[in-house]
PDB file of N, CA and C in Angstrom:
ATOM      1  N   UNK A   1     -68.819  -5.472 161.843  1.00  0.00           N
ATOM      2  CA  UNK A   1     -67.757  -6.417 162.105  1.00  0.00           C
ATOM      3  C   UNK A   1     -67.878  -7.643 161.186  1.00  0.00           C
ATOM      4  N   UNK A   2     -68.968  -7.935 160.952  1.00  0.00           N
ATOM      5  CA  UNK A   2     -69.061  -9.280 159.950  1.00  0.00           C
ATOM      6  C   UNK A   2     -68.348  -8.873 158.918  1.00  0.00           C
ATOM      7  N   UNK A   3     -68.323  -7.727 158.169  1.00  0.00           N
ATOM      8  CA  UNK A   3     -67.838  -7.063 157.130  1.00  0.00           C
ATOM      9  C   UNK A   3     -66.543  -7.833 156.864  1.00  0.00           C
ATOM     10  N   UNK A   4     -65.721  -8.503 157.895  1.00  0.00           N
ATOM     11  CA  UNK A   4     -64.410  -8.251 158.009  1.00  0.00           C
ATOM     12  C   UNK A   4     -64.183  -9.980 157.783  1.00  0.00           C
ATOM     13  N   UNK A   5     -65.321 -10.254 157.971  1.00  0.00           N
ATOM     14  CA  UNK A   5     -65.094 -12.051 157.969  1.00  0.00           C
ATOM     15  C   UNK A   5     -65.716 -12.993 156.737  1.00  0.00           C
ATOM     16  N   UNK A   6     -65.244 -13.715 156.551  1.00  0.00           N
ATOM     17  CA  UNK A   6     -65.961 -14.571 155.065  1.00  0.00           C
ATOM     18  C   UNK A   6     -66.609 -15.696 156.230  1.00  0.00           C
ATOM     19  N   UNK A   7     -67.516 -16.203 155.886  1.00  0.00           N
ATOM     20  CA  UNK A   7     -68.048 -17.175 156.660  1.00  0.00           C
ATOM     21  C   UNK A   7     -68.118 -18.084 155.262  1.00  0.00           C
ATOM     22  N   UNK A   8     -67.949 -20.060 155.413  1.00  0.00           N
ATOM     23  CA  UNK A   8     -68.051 -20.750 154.592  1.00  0.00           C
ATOM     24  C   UNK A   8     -68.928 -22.072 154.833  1.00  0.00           C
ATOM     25  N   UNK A   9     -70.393 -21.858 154.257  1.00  0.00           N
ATOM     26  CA  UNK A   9     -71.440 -22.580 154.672  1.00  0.00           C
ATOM     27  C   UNK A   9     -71.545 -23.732 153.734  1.00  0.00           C
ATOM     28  N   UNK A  10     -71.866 -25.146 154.616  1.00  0.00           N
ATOM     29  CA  UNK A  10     -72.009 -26.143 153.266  1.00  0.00           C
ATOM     30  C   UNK A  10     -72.922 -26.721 153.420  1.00  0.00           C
ATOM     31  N   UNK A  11     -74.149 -26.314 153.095  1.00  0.00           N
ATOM     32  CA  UNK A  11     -75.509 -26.922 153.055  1.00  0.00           C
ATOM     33  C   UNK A  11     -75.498 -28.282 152.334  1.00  0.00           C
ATOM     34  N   UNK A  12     -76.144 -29.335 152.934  1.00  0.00           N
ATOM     35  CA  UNK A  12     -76.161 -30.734 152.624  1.00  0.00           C
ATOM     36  C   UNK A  12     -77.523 -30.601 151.374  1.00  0.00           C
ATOM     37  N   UNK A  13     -76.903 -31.952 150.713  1.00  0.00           N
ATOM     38  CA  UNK A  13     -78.401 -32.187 149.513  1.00  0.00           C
ATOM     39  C   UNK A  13     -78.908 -33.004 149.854  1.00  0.00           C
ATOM     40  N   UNK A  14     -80.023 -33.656 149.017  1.00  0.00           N
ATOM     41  CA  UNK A  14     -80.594 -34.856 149.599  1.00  0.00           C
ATOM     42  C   UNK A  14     -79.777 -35.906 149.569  1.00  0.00           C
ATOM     43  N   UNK A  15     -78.487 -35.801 148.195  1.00  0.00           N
ATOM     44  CA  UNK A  15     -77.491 -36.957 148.153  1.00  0.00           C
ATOM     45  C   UNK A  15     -76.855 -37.327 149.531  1.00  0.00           C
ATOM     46  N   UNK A  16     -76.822 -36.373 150.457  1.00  0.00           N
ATOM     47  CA  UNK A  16     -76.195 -36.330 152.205  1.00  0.00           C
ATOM     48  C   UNK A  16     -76.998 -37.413 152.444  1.00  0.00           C
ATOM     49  N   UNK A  17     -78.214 -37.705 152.426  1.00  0.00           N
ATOM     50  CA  UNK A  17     -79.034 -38.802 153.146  1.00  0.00           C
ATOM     51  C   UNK A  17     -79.644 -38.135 154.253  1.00  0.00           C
ATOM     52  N   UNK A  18     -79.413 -37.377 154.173  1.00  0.00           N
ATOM     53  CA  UNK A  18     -79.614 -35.982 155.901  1.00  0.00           C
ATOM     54  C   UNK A  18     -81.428 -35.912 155.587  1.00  0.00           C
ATOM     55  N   UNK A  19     -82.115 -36.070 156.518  1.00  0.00           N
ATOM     56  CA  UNK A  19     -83.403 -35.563 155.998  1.00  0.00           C
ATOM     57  C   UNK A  19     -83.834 -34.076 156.000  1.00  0.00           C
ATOM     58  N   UNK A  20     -84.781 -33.757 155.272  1.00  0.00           N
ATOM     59  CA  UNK A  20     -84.538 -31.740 154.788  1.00  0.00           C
ATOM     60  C   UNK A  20     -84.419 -31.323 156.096  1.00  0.00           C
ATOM     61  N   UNK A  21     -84.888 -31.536 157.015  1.00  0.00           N
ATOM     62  CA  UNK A  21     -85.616 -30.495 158.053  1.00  0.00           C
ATOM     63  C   UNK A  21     -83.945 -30.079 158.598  1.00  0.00           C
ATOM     64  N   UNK A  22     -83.362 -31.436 158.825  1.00  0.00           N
ATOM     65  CA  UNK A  22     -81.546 -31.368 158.984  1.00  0.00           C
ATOM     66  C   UNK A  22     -80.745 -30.668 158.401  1.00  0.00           C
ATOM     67  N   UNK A  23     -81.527 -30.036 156.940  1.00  0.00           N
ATOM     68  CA  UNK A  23     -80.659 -29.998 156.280  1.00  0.00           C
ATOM     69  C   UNK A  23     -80.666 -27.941 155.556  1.00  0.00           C
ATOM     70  N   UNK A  24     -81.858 -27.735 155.934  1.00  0.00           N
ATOM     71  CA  UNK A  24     -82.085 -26.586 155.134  1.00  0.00           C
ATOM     72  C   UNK A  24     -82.976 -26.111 156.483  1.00  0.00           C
ATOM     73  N   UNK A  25     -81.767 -24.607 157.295  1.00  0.00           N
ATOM     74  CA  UNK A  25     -82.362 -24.388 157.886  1.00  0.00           C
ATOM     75  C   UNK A  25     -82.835 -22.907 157.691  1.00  0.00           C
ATOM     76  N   UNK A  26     -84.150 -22.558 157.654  1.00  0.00           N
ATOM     77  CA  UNK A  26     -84.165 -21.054 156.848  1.00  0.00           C
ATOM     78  C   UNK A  26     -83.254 -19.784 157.788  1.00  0.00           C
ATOM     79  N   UNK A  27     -83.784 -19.915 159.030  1.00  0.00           N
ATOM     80  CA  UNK A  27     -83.603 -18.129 159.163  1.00  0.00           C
ATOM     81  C   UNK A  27     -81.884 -18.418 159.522  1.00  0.00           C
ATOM     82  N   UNK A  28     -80.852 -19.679 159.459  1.00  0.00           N
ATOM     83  CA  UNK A  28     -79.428 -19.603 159.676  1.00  0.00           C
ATOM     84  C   UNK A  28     -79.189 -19.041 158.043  1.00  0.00           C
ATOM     85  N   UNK A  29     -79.889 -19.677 156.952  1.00  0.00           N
ATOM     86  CA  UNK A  29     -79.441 -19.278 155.550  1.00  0.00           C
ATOM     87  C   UNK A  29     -79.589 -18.137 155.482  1.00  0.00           C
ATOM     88  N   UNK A  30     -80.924 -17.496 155.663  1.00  0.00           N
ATOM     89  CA  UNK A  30     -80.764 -15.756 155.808  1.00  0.00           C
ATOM     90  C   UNK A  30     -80.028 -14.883 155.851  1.00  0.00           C
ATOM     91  N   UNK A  31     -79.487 -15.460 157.310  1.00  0.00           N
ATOM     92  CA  UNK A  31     -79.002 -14.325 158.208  1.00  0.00           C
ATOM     93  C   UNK A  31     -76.978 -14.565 157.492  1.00  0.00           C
ATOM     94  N   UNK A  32     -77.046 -16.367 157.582  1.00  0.00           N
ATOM     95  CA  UNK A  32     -75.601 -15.855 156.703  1.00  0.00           C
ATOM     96  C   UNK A  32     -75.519 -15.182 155.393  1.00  0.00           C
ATOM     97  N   UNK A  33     -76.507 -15.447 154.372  1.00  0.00           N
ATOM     98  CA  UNK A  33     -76.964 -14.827 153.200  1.00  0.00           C
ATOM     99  C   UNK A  33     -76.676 -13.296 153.047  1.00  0.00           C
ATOM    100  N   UNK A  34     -76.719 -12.601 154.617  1.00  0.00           N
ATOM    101  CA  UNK A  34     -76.578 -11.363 154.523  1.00  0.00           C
ATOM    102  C   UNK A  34     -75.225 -10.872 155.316  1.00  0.00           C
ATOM    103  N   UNK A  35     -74.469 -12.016 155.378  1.00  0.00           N
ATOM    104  CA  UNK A  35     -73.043 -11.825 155.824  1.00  0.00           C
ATOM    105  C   UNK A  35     -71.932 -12.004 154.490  1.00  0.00           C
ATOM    106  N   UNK A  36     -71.387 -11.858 154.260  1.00  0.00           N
ATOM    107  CA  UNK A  36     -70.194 -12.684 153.392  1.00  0.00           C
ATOM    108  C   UNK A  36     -69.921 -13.717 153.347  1.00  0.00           C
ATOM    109  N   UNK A  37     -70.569 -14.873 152.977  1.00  0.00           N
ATOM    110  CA  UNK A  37     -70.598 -16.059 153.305  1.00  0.00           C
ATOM    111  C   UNK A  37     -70.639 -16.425 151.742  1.00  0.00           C
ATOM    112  N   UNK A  38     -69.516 -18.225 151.803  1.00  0.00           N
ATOM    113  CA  UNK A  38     -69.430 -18.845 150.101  1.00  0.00           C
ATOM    114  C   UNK A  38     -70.380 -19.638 150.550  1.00  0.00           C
ATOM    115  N   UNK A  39     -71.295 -20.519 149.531  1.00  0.00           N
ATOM    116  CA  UNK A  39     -71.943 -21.430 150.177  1.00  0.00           C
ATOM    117  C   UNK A  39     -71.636 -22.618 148.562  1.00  0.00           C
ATOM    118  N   UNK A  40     -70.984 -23.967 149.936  1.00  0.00           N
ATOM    119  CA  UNK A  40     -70.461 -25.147 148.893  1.00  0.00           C
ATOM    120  C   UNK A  40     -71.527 -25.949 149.496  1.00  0.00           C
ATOM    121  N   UNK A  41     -71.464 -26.627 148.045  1.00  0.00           N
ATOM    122  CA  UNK A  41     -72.257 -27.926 147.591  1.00  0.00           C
ATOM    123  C   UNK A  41     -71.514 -28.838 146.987  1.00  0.00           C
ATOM    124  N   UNK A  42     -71.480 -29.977 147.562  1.00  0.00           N
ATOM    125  CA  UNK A  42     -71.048 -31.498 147.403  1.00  0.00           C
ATOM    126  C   UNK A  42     -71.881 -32.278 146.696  1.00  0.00           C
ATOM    127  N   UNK A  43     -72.290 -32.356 145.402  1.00  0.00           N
ATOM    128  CA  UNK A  43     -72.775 -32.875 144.235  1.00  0.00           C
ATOM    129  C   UNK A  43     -71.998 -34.531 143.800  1.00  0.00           C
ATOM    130  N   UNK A  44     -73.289 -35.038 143.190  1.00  0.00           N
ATOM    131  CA  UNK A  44     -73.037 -36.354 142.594  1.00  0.00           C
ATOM    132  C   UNK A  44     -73.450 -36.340 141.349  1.00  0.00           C
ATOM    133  N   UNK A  45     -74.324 -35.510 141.474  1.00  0.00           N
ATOM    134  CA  UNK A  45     -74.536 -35.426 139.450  1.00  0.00           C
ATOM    135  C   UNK A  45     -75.146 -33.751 139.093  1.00  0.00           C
ATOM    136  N   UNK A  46     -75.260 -33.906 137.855  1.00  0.00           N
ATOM    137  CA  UNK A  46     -76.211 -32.542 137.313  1.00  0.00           C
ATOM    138  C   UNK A  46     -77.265 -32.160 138.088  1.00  0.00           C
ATOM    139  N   UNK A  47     -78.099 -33.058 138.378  1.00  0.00           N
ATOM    140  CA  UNK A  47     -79.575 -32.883 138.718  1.00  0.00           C
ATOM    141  C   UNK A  47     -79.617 -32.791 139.840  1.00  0.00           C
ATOM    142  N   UNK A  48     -77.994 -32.989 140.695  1.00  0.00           N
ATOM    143  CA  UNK A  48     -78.415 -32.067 142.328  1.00  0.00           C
ATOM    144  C   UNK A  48     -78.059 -30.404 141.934  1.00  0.00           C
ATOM    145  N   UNK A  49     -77.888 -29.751 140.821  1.00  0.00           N
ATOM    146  CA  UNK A  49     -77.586 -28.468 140.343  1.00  0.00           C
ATOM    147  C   UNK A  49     -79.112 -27.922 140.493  1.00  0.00           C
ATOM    148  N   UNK A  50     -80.100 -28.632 140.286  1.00  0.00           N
ATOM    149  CA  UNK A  50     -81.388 -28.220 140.374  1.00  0.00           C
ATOM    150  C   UNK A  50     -81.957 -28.109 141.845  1.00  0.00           C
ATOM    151  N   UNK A  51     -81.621 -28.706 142.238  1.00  0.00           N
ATOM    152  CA  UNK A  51     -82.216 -28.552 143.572  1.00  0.00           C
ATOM    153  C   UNK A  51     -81.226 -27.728 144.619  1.00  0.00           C
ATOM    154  N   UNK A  52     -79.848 -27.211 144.254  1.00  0.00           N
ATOM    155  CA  UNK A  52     -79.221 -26.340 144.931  1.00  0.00           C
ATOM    156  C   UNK A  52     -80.297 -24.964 144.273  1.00  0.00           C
ATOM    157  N   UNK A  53     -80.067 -24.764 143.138  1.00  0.00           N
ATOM    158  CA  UNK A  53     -81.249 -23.367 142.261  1.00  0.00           C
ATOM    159  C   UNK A  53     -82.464 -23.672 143.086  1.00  0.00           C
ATOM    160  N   UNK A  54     -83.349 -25.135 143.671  1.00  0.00           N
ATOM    161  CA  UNK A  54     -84.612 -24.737 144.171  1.00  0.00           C
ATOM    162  C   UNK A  54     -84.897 -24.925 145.029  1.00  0.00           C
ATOM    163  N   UNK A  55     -83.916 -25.497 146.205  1.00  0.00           N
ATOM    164  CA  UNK A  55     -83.972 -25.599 147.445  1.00  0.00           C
ATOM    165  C   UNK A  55     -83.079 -24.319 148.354  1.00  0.00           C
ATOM    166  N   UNK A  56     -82.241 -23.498 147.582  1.00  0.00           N
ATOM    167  CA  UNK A  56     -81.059 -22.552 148.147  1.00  0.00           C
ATOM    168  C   UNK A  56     -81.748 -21.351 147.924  1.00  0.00           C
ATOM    169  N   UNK A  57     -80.859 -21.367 146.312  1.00  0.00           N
ATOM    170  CA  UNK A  57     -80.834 -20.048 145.382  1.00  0.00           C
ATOM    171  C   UNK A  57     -82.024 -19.138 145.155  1.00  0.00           C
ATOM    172  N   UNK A  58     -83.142 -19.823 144.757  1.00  0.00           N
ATOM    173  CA  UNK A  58     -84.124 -19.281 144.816  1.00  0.00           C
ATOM    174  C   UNK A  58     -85.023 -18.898 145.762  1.00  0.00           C
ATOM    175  N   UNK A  59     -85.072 -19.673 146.727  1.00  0.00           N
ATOM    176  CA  UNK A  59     -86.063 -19.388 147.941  1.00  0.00           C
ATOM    177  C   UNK A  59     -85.003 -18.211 149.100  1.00  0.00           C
ATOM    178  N   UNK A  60     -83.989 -18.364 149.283  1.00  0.00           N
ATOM    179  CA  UNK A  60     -83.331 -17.875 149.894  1.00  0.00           C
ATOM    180  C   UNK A  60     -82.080 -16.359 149.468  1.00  0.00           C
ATOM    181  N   UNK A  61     -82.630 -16.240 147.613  1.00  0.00           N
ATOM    182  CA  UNK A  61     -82.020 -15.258 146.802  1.00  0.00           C
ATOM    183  C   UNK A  61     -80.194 -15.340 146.895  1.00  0.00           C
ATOM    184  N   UNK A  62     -79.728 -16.410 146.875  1.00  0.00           N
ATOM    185  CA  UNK A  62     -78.670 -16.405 147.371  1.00  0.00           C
ATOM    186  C   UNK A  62     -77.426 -15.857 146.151  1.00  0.00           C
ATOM    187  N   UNK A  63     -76.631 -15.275 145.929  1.00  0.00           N
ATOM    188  CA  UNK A  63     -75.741 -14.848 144.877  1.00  0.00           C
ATOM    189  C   UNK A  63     -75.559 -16.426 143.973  1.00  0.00           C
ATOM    190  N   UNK A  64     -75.308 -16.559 143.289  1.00  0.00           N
ATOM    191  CA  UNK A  64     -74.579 -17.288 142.185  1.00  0.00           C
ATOM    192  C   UNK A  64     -73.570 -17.186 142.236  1.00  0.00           C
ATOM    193  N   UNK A  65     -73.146 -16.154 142.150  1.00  0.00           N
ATOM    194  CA  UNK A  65     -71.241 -15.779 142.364  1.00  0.00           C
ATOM    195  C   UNK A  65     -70.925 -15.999 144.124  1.00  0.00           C
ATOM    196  N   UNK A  66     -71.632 -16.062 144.747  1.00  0.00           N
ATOM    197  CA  UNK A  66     -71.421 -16.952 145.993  1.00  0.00           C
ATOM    198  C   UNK A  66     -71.194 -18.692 146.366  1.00  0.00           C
ATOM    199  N   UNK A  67     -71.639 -19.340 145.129  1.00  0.00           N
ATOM    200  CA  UNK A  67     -71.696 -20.713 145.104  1.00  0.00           C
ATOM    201  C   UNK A  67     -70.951 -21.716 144.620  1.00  0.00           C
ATOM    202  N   UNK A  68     -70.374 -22.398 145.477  1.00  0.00           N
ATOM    203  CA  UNK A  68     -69.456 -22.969 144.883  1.00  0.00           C
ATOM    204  C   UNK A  68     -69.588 -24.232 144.965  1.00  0.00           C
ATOM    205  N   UNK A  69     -69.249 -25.154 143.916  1.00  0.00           N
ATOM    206  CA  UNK A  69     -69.572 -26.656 143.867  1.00  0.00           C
ATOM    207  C   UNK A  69     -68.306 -27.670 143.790  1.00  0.00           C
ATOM    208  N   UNK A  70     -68.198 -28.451 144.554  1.00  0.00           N
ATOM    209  CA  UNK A  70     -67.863 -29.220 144.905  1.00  0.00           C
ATOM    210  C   UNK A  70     -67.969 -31.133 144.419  1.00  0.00           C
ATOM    211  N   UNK A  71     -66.921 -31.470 143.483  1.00  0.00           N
ATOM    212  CA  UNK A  71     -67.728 -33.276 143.167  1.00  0.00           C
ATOM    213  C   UNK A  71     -67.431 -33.829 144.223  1.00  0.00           C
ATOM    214  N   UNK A  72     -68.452 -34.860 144.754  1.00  0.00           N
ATOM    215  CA  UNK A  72     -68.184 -36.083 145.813  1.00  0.00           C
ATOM    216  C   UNK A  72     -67.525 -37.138 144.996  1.00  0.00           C
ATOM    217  N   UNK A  73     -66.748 -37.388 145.643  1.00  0.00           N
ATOM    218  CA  UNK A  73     -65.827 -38.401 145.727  1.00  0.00           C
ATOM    219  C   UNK A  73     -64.731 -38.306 146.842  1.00  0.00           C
ATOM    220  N   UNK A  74     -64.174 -39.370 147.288  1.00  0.00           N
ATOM    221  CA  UNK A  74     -62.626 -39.632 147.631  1.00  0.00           C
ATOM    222  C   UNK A  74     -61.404 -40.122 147.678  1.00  0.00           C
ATOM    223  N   UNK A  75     -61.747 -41.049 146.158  1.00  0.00           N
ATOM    224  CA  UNK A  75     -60.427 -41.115 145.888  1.00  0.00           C
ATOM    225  C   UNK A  75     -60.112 -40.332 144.757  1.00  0.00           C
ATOM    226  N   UNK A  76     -59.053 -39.952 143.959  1.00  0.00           N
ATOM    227  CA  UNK A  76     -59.104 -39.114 142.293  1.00  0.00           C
ATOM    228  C   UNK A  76     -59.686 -39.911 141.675  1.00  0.00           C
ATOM    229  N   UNK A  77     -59.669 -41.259 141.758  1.00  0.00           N
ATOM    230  CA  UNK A  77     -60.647 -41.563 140.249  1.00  0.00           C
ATOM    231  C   UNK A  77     -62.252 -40.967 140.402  1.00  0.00           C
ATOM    232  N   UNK A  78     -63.072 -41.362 141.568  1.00  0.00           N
ATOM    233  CA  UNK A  78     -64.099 -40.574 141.774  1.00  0.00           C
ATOM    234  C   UNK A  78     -64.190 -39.240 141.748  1.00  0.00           C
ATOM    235  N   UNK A  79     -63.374 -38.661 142.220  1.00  0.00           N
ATOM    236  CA  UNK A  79     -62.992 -37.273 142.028  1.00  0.00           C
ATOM    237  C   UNK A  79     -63.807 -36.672 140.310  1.00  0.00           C
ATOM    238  N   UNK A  80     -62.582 -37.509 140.192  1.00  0.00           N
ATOM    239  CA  UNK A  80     -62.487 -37.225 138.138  1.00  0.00           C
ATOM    240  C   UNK A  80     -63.459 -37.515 137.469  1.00  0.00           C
ATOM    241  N   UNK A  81     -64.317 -38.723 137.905  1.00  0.00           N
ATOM    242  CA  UNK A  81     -65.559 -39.461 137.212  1.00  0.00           C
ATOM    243  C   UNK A  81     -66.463 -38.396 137.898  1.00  0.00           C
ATOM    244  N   UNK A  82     -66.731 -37.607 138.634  1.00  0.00           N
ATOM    245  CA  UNK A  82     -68.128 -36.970 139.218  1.00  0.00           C
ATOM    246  C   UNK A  82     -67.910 -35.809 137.998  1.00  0.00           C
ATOM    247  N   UNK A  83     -66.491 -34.911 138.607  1.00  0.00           N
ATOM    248  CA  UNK A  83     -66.180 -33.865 137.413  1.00  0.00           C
ATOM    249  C   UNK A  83     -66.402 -34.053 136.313  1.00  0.00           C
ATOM    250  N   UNK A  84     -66.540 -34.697 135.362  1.00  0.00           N
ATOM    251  CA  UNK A  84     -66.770 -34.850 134.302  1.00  0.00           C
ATOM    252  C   UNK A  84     -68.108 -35.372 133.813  1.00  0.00           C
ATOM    253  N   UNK A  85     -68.984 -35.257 135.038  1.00  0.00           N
ATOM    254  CA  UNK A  85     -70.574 -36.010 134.614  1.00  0.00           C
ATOM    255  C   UNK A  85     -71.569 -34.326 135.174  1.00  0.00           C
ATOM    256  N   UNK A  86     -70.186 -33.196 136.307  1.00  0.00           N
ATOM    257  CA  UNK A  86     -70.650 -32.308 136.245  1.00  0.00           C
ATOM    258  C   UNK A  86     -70.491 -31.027 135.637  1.00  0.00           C
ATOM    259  N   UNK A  87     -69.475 -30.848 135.003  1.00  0.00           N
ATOM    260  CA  UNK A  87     -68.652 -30.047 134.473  1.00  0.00           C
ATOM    261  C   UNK A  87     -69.759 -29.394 134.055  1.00  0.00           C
ATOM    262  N   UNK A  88     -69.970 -29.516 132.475  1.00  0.00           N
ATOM    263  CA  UNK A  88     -70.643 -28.979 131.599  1.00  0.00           C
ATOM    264  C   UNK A  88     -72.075 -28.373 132.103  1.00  0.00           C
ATOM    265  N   UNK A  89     -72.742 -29.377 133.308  1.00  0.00           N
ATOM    266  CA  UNK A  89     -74.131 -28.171 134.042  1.00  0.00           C
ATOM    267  C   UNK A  89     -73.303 -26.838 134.604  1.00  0.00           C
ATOM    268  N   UNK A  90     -72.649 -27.145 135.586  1.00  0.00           N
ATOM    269  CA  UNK A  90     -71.760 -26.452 136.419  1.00  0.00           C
ATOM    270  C   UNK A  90     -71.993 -25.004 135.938  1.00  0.00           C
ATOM    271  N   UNK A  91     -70.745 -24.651 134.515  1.00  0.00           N
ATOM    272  CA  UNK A  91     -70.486 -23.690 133.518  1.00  0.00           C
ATOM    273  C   UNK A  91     -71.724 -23.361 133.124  1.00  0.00           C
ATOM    274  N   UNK A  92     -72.445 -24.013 132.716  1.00  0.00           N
ATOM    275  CA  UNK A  92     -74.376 -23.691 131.659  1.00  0.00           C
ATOM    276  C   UNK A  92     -74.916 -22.791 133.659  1.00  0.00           C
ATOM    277  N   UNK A  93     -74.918 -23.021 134.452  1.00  0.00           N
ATOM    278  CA  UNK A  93     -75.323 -22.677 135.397  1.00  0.00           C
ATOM    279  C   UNK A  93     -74.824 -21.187 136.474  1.00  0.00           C
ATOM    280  N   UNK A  94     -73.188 -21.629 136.035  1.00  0.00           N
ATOM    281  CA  UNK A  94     -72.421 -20.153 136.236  1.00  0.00           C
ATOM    282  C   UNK A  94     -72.237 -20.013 137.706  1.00  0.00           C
ATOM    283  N   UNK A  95     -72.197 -21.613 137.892  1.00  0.00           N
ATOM    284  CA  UNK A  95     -71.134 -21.688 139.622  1.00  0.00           C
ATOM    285  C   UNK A  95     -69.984 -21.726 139.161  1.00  0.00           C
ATOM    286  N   UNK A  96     -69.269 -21.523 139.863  1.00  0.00           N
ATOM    287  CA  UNK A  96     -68.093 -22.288 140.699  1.00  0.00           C
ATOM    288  C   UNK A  96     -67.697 -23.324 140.804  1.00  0.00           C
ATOM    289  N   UNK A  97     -66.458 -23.966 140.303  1.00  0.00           N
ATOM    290  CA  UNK A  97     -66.053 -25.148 140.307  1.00  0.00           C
ATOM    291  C   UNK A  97     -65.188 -25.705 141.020  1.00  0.00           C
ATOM    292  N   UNK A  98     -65.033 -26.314 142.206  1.00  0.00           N
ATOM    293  CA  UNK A  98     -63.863 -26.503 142.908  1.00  0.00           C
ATOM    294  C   UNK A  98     -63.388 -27.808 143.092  1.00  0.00           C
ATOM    295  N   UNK A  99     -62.108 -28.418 143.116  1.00  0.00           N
ATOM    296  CA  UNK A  99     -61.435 -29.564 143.454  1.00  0.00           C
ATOM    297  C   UNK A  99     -61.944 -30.038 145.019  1.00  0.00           C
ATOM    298  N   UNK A 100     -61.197 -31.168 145.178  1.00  0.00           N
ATOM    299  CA  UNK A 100     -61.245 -31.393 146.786  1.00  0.00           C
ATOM    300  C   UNK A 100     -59.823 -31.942 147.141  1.00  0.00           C
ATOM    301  N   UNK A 101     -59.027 -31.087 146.964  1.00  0.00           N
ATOM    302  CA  UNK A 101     -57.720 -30.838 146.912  1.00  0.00           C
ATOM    303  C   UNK A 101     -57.178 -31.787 148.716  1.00  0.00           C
ATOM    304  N   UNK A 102     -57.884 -32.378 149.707  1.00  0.00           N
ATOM    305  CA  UNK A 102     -57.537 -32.546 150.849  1.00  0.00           C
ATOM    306  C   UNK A 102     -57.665 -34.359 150.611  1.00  0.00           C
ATOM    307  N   UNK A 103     -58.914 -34.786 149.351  1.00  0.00           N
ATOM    308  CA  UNK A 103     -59.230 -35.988 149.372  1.00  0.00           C
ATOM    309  C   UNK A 103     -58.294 -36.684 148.211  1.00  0.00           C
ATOM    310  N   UNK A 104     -57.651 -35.420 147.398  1.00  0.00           N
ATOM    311  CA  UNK A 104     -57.032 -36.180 146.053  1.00  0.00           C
ATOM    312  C   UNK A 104     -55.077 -36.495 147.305  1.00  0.00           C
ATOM    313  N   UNK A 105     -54.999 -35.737 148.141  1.00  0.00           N
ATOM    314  CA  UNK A 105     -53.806 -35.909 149.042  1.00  0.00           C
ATOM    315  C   UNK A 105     -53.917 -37.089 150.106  1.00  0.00           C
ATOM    316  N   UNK A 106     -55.126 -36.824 150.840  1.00  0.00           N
ATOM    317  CA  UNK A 106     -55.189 -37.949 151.960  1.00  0.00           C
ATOM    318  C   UNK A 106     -56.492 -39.025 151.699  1.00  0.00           C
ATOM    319  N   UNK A 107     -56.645 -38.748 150.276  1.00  0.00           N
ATOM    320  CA  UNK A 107     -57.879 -39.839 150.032  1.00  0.00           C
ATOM    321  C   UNK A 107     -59.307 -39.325 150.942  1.00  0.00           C
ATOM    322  N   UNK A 108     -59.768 -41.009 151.517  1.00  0.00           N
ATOM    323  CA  UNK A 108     -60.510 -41.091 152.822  1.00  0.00           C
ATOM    324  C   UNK A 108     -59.959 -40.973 154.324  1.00  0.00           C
ATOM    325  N   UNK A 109     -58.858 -40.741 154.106  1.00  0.00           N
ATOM    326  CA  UNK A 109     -58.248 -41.354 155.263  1.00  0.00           C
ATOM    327  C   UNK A 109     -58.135 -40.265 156.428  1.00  0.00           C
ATOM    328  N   UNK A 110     -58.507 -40.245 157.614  1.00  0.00           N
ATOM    329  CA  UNK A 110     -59.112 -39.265 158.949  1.00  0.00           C
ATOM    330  C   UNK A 110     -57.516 -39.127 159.023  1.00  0.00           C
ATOM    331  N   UNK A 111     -57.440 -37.740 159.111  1.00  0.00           N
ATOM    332  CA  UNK A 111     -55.957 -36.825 159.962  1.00  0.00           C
ATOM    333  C   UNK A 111     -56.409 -37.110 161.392  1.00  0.00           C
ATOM    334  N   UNK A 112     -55.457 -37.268 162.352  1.00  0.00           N
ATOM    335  CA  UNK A 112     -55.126 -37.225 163.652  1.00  0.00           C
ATOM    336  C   UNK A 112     -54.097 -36.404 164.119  1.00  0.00           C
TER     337      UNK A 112
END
């Protein structure tokens, strides 16, 4: 039955402020690892690209073609300024690149 479902996991970095134990939990990564699951990352620079590869990818064998990255920001100019400080690891690395298509529409601002 999982077969039938995408599950979409977004493991926090240290940029979250989250402390690890919060943040990286093994046997939930596993077990989605072996479901159909994308797993996004919310990045502030290149060098959280390294620690998704050595805190995720590697310990947990996770696809590459499963990973998708995400720039923090919320307004478009942040948006645009993260993208462009991550772009070029991103591609050299062979994730996934995704907008935040909900923050360039409603900014920061909480739906009700």
């Amino acid at each position: 039955m999982l077969k039938k479902f995408q599950f979409n996991c977004s493991p926090k970095l240290q940029n979250s402020l989250n402390p690890k134990a919060a943040r990286i939990k093994k046997d939930v990564l596993i077990r989605l690892n072996k479901a159909n699951t994308m797993f996004k990352f919310v990045v502030t620079s290149p060098k959280d690209l390294n620690e998704i590869e050595n805190d995720f990818i590697t310990p947990f064998s996770l696809d590459v073609n499963k990973v998708v990255v995400m720039p923090q920001g919320i307004t478009s100019e942040e948006l645009q300024s993260t993208m462009k400080k991550i772009v070029e690891a991103v591609k050299k690395k062979g994730y996934r690149l995704l907008g935040r298509l909900q923050c360039e529409i409603w900014g920061g601002r909480r739906r009700v």
